[in-house]
PDB file of N, CA and C in Angstrom:
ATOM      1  N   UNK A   1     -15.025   9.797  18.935  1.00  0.00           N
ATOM      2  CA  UNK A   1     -14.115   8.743  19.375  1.00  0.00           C
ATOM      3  C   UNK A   1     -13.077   8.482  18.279  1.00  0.00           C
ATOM      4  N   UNK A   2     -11.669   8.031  18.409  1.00  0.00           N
ATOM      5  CA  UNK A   2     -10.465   8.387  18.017  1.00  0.00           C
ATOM      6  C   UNK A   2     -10.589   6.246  17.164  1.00  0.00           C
ATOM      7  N   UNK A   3     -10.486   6.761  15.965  1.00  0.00           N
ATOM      8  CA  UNK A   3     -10.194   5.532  15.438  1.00  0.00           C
ATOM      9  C   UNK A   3      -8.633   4.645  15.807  1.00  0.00           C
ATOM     10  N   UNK A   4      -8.714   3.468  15.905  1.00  0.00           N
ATOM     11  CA  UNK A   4      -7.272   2.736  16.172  1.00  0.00           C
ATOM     12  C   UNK A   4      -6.346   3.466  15.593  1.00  0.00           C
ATOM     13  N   UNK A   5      -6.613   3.626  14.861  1.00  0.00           N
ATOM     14  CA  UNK A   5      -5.138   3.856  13.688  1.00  0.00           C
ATOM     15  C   UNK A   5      -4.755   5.236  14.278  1.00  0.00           C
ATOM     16  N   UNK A   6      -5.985   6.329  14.655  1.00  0.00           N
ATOM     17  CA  UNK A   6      -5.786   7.445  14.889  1.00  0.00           C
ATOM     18  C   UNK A   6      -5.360   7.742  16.541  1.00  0.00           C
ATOM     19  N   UNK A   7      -5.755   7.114  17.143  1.00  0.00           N
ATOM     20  CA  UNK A   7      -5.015   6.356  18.587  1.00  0.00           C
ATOM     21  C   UNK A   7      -3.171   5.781  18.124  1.00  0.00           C
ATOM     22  N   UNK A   8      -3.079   5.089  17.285  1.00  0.00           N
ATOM     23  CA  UNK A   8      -1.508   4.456  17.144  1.00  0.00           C
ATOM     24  C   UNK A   8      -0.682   6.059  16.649  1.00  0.00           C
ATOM     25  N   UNK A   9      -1.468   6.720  15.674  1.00  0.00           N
ATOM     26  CA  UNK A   9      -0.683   8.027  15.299  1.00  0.00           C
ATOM     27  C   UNK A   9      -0.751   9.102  16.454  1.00  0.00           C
ATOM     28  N   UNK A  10      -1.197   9.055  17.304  1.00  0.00           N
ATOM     29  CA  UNK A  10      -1.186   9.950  18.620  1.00  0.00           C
ATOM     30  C   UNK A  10       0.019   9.337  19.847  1.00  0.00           C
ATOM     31  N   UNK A  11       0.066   7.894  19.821  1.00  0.00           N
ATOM     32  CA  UNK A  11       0.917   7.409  20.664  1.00  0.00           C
ATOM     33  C   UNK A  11       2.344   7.365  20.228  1.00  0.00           C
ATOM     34  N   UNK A  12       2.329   7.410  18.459  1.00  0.00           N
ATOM     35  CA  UNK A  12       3.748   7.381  17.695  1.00  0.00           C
ATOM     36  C   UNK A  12       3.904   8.997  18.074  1.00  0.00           C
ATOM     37  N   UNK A  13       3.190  10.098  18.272  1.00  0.00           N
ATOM     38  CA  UNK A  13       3.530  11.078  18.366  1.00  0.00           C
ATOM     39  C   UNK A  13       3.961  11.124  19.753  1.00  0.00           C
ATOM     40  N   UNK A  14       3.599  11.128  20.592  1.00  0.00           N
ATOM     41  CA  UNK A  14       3.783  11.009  21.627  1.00  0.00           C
ATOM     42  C   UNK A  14       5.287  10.899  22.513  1.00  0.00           C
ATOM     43  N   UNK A  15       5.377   9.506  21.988  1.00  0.00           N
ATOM     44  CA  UNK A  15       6.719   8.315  21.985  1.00  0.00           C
ATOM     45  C   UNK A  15       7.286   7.995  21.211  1.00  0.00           C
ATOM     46  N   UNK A  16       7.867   9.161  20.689  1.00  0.00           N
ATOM     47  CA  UNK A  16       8.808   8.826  19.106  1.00  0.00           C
ATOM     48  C   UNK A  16      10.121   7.339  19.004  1.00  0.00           C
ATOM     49  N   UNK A  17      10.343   7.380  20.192  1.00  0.00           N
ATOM     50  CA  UNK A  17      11.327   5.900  20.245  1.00  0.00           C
ATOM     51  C   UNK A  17      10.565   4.878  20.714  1.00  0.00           C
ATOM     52  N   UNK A  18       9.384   4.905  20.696  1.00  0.00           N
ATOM     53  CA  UNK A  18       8.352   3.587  20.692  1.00  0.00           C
ATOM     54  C   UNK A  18       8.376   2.977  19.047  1.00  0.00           C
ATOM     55  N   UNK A  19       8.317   1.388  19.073  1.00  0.00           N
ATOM     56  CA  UNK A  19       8.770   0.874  17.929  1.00  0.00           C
ATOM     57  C   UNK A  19       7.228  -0.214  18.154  1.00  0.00           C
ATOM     58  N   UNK A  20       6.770  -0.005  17.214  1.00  0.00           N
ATOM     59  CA  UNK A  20       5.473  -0.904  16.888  1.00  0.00           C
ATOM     60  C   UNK A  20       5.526  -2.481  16.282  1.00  0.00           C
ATOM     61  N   UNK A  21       5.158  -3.792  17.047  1.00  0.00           N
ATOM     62  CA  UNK A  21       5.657  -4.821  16.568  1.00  0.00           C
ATOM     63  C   UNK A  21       4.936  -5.219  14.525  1.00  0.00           C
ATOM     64  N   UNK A  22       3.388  -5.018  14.931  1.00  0.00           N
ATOM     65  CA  UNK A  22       2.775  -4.604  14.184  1.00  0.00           C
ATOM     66  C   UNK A  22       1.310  -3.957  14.161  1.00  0.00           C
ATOM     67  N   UNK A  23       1.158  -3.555  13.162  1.00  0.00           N
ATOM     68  CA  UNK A  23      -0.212  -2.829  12.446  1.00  0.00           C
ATOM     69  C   UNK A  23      -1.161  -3.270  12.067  1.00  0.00           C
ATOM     70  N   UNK A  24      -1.224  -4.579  11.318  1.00  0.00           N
ATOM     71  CA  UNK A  24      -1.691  -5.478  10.431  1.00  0.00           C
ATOM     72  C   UNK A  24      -3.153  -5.506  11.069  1.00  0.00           C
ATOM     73  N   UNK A  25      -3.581  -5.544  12.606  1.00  0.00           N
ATOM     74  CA  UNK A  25      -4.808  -5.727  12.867  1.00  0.00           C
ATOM     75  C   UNK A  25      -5.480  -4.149  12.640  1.00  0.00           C
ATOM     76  N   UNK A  26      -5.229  -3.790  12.494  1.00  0.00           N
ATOM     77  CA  UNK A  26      -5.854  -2.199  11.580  1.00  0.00           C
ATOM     78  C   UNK A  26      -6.605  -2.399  10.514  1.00  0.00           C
ATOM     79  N   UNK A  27      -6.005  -3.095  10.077  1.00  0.00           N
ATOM     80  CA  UNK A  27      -6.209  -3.211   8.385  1.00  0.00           C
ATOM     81  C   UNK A  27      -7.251  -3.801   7.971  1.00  0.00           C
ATOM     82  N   UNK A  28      -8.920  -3.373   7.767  1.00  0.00           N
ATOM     83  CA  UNK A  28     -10.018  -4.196   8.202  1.00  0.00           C
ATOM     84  C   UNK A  28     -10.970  -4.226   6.729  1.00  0.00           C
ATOM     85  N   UNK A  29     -11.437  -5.041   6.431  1.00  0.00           N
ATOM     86  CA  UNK A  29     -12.693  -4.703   4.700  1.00  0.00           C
ATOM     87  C   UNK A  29     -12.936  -3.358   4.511  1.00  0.00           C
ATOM     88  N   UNK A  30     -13.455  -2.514   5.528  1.00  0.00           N
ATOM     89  CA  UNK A  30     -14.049  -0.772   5.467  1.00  0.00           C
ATOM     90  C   UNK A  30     -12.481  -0.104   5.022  1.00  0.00           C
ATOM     91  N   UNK A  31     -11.396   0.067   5.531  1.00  0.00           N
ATOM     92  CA  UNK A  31     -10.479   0.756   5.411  1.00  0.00           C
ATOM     93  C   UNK A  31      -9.654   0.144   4.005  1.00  0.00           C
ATOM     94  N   UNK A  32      -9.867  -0.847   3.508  1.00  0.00           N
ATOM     95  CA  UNK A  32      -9.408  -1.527   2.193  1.00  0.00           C
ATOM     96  C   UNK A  32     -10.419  -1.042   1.088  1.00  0.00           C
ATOM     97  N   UNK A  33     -11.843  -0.713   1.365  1.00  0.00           N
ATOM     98  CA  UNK A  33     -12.389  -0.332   0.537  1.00  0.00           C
ATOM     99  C   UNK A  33     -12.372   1.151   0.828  1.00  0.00           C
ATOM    100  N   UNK A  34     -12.166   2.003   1.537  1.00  0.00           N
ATOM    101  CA  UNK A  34     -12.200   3.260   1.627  1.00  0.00           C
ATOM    102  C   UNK A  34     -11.293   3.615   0.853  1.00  0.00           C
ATOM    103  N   UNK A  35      -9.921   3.396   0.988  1.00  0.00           N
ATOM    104  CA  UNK A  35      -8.675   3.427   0.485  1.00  0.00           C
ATOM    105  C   UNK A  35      -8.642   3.246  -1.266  1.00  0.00           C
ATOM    106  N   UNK A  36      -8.806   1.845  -1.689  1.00  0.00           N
ATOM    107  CA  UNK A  36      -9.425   1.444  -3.048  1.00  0.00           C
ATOM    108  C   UNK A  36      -9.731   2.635  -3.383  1.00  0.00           C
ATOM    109  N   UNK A  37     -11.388   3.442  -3.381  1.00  0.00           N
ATOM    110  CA  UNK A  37     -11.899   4.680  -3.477  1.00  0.00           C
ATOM    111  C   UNK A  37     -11.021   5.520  -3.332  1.00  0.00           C
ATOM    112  N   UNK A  38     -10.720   5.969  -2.621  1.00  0.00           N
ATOM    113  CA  UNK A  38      -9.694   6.679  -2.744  1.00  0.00           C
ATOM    114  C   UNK A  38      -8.487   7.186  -3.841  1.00  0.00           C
ATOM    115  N   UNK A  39      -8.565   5.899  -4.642  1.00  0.00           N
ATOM    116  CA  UNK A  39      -7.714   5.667  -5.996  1.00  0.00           C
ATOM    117  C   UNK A  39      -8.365   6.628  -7.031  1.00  0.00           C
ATOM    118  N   UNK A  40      -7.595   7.317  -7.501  1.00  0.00           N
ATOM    119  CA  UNK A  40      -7.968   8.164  -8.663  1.00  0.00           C
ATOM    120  C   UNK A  40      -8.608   7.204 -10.201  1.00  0.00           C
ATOM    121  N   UNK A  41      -9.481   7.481 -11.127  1.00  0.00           N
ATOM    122  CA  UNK A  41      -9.932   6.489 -11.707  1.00  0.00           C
ATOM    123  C   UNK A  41      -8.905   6.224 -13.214  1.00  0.00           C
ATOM    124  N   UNK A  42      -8.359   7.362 -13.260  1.00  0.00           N
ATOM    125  CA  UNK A  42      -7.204   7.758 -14.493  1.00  0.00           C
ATOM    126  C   UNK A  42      -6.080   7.146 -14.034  1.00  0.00           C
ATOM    127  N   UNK A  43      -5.640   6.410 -13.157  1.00  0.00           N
ATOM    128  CA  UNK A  43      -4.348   5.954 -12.927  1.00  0.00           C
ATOM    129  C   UNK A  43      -4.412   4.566 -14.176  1.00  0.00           C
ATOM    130  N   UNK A  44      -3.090   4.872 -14.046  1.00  0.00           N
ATOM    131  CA  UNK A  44      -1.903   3.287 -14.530  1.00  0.00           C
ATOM    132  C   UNK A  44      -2.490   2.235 -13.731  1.00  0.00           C
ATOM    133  N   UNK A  45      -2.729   0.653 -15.109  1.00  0.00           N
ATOM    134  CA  UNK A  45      -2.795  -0.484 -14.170  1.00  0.00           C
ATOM    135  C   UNK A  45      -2.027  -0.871 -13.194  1.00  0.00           C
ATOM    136  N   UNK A  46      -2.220  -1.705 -12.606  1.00  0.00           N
ATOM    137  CA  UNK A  46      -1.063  -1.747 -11.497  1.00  0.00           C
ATOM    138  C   UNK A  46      -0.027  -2.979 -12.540  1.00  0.00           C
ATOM    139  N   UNK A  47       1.166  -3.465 -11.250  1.00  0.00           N
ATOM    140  CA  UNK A  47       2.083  -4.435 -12.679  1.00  0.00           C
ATOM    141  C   UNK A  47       1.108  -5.854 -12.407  1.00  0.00           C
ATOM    142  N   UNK A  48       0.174  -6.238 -11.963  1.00  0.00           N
ATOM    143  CA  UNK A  48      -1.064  -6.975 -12.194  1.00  0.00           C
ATOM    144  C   UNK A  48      -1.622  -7.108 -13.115  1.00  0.00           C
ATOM    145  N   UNK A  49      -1.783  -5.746 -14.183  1.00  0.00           N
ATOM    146  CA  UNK A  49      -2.343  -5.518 -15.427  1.00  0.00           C
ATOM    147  C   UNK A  49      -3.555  -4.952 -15.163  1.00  0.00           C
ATOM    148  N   UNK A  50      -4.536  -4.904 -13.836  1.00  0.00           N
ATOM    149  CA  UNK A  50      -5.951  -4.670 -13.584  1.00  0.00           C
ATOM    150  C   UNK A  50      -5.669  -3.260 -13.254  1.00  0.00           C
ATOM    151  N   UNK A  51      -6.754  -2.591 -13.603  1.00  0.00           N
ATOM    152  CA  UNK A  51      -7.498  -0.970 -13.214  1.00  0.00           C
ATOM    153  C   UNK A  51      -7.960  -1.463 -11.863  1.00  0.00           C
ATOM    154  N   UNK A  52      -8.050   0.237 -11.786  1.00  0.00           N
ATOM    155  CA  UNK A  52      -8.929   0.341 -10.522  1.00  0.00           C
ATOM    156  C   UNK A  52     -10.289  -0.184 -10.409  1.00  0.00           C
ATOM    157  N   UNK A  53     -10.968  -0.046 -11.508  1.00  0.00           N
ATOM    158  CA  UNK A  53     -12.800  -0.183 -12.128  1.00  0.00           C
ATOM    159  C   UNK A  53     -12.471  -2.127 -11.977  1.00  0.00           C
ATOM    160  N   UNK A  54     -11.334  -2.648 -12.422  1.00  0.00           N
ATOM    161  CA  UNK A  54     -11.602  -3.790 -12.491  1.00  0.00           C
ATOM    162  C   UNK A  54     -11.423  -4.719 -11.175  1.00  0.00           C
ATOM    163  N   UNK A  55     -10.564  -3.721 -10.281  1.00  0.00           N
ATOM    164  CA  UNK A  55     -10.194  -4.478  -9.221  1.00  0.00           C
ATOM    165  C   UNK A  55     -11.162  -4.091  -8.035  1.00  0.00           C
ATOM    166  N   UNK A  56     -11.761  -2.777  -8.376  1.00  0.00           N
ATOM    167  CA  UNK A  56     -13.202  -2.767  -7.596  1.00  0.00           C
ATOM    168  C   UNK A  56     -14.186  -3.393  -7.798  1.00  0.00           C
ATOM    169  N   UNK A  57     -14.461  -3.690  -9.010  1.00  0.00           N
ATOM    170  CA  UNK A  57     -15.300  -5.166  -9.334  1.00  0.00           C
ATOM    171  C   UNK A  57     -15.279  -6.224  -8.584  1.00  0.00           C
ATOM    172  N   UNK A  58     -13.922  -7.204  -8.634  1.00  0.00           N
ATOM    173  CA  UNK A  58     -13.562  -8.265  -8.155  1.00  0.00           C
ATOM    174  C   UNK A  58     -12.851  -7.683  -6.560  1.00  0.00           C
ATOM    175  N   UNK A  59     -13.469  -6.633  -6.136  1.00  0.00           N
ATOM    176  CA  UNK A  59     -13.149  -6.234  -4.076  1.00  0.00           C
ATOM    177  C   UNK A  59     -13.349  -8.057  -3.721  1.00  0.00           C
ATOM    178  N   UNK A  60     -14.608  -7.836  -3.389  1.00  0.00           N
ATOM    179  CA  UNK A  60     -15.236  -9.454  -2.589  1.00  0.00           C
ATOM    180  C   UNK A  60     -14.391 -10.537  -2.675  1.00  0.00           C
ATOM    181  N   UNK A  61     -14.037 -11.308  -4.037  1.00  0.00           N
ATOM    182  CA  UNK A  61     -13.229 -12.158  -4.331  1.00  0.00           C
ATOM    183  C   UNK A  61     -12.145 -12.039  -4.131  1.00  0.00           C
ATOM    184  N   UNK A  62     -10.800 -10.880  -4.082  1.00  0.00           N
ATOM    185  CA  UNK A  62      -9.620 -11.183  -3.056  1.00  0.00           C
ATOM    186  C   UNK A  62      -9.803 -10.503  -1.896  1.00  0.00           C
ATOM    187  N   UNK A  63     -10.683 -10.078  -1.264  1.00  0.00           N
ATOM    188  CA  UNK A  63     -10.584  -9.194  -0.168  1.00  0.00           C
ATOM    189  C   UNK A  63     -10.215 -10.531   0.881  1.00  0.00           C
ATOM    190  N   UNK A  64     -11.010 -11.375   1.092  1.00  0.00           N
ATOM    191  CA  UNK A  64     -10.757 -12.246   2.317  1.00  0.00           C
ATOM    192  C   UNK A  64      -9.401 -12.785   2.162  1.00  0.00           C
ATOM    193  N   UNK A  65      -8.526 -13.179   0.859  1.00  0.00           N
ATOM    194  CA  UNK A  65      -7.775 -13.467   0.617  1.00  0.00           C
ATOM    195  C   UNK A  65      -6.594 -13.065   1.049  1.00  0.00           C
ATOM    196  N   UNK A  66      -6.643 -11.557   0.470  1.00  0.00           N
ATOM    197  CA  UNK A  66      -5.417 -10.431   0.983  1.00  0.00           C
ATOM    198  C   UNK A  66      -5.729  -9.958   2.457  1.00  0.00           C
ATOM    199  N   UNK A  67      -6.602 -10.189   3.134  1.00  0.00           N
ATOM    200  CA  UNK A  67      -6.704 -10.017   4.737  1.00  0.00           C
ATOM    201  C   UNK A  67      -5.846 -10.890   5.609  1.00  0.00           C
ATOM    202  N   UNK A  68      -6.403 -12.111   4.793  1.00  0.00           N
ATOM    203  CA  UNK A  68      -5.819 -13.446   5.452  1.00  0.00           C
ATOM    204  C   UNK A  68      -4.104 -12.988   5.369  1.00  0.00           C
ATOM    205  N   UNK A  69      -4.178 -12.935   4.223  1.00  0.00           N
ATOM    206  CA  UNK A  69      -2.057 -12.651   3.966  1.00  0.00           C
ATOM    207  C   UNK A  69      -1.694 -11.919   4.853  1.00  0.00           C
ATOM    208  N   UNK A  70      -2.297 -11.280   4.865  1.00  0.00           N
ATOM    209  CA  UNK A  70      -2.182  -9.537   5.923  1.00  0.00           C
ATOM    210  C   UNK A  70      -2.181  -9.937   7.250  1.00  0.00           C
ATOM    211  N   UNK A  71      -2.917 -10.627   7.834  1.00  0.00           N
ATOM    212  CA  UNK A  71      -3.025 -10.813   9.184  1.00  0.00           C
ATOM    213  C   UNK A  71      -2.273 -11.745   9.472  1.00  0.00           C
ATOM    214  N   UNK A  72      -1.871 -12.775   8.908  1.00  0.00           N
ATOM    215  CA  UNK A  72      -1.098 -13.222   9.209  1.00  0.00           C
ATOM    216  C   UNK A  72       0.307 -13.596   8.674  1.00  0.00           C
ATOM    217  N   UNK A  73       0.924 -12.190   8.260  1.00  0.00           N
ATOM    218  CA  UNK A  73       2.139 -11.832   8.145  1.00  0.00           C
ATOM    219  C   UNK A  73       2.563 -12.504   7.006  1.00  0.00           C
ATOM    220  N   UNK A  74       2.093 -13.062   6.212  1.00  0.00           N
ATOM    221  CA  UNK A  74       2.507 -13.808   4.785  1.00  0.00           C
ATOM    222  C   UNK A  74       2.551 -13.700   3.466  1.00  0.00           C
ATOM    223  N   UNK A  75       1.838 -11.993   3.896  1.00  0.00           N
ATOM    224  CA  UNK A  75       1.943 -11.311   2.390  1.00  0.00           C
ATOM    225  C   UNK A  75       3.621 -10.566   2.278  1.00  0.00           C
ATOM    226  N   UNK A  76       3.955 -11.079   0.975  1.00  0.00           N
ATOM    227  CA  UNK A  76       5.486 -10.246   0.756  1.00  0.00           C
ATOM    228  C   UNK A  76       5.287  -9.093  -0.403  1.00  0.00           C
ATOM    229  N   UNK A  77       5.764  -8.419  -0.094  1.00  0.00           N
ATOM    230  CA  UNK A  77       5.506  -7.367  -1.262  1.00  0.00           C
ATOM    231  C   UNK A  77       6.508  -8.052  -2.441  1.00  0.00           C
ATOM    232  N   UNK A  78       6.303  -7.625  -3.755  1.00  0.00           N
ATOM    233  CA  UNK A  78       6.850  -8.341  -4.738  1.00  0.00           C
ATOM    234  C   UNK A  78       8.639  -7.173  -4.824  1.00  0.00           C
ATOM    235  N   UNK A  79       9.429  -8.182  -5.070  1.00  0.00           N
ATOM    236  CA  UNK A  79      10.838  -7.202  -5.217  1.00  0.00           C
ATOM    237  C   UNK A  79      10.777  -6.356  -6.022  1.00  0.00           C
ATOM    238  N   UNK A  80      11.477  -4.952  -5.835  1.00  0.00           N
ATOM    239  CA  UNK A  80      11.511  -3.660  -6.464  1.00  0.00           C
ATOM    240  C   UNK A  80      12.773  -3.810  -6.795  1.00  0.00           C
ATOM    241  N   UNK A  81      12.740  -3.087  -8.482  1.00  0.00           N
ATOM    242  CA  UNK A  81      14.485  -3.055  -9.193  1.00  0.00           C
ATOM    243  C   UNK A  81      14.733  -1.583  -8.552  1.00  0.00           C
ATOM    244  N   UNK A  82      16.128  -1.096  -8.270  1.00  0.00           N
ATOM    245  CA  UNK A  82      15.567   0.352  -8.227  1.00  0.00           C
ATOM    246  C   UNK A  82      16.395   0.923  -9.724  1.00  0.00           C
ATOM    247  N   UNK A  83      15.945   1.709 -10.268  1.00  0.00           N
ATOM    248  CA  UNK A  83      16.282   2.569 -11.785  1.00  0.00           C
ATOM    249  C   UNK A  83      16.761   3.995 -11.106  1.00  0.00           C
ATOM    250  N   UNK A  84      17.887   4.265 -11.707  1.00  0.00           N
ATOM    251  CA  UNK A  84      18.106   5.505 -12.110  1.00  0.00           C
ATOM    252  C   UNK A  84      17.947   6.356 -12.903  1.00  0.00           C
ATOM    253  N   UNK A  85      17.237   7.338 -12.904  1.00  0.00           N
ATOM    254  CA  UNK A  85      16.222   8.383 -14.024  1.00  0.00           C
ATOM    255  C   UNK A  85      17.160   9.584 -14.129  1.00  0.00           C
ATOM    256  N   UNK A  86      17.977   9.870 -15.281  1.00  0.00           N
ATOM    257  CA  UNK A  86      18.396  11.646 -15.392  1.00  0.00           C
ATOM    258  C   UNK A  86      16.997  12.553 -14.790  1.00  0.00           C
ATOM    259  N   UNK A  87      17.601  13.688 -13.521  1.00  0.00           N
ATOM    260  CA  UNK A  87      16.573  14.808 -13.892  1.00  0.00           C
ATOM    261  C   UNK A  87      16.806  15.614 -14.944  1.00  0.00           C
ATOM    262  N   UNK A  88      15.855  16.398 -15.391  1.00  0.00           N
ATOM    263  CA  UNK A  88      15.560  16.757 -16.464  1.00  0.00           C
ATOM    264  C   UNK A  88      16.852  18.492 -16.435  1.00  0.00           C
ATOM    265  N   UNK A  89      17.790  18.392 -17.346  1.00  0.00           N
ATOM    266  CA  UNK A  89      17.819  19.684 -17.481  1.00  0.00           C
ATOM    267  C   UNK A  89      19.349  19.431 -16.205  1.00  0.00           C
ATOM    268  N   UNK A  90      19.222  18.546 -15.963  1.00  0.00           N
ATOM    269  CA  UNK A  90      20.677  18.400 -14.600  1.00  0.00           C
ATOM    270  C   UNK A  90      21.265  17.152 -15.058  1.00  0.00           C
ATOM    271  N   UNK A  91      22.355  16.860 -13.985  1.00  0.00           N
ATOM    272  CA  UNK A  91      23.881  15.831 -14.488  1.00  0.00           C
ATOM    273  C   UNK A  91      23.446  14.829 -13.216  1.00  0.00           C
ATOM    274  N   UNK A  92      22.480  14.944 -12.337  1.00  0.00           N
ATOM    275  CA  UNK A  92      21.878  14.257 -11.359  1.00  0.00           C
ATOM    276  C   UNK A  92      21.201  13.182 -12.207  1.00  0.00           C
ATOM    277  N   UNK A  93      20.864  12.151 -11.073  1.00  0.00           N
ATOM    278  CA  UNK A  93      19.954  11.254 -11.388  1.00  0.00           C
ATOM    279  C   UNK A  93      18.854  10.747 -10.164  1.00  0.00           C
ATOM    280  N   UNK A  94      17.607  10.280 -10.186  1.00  0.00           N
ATOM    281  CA  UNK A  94      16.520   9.997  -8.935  1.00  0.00           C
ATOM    282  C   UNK A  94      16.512   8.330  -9.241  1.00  0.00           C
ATOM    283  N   UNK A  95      16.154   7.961  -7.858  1.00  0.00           N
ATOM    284  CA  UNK A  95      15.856   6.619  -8.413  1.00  0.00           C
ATOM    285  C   UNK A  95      14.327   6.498  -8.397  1.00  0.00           C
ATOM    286  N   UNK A  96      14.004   5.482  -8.951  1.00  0.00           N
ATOM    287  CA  UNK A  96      12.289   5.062  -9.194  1.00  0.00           C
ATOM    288  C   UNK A  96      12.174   3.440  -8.903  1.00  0.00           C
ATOM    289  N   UNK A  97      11.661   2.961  -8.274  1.00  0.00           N
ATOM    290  CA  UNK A  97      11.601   1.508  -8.567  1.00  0.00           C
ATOM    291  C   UNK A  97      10.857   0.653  -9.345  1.00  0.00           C
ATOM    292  N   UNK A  98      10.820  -0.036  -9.960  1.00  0.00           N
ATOM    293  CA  UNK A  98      10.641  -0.980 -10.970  1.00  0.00           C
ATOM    294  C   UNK A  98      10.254  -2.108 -10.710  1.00  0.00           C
ATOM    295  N   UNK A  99       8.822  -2.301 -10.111  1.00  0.00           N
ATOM    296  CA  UNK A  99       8.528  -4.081  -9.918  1.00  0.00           C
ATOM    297  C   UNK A  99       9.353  -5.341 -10.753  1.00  0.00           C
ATOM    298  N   UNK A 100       9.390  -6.104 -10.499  1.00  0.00           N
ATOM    299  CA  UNK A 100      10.583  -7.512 -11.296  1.00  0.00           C
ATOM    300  C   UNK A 100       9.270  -8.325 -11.743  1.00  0.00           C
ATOM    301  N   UNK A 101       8.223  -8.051 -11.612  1.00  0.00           N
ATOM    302  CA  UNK A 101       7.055  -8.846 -11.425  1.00  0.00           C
ATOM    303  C   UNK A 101       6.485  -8.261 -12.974  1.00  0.00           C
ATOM    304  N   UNK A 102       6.808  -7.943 -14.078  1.00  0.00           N
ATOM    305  CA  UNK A 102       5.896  -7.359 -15.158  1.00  0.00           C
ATOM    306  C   UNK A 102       5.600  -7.849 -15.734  1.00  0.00           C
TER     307      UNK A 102
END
């Protein structure tokens, strides 16, 4: 049996000019902690300052928190600067974005 999410990516295939109001009820404790895991353990803190090891620790304590935001549309992502980076070896430049939040 075809998970939601994997049902919404079959119907976006489907009906490419179908426009989704939202997603947000997808987004459930199992798939927040699958995901988490998912995180490589060598990464960069986030601009939070916390690891992965630390923010898998403290799952329980914001999980209901960041659901709540989530479900009901009140989480904002924090503003991105965007930077321009020389590529290496060229007269080009990429952009990268830059949380404002550090």
């Amino acid at each position: 049996m075809a998970t939601g999410l994997e049902r919404v990516a079959a119907k976006a295939r489907s009906y490419p000019k179908l426009r989704f109001t939202s997603l947000a009820h997808h987004i459930t404790p199992a798939s927040l902690c699958m995901n988490l895991n998912k995180i490589p353990h060598n990464t960069s803190p986030g601009v939070d300052g916390l690891t992965v090891e630390e923010t898998k620790k403290d799952f329980k304590r914001w999980l209901q928190q960041t659901l709540t935001s989530i479900h009901r549309q009140g989480y904002k992502a924090p503003p991105v600067k965007r930077a321009w980076i020389p590529k290496p070896g060229k007269k080009e430049k990429r952009h990268s974005g830059c949380s404002l939040h550090q």
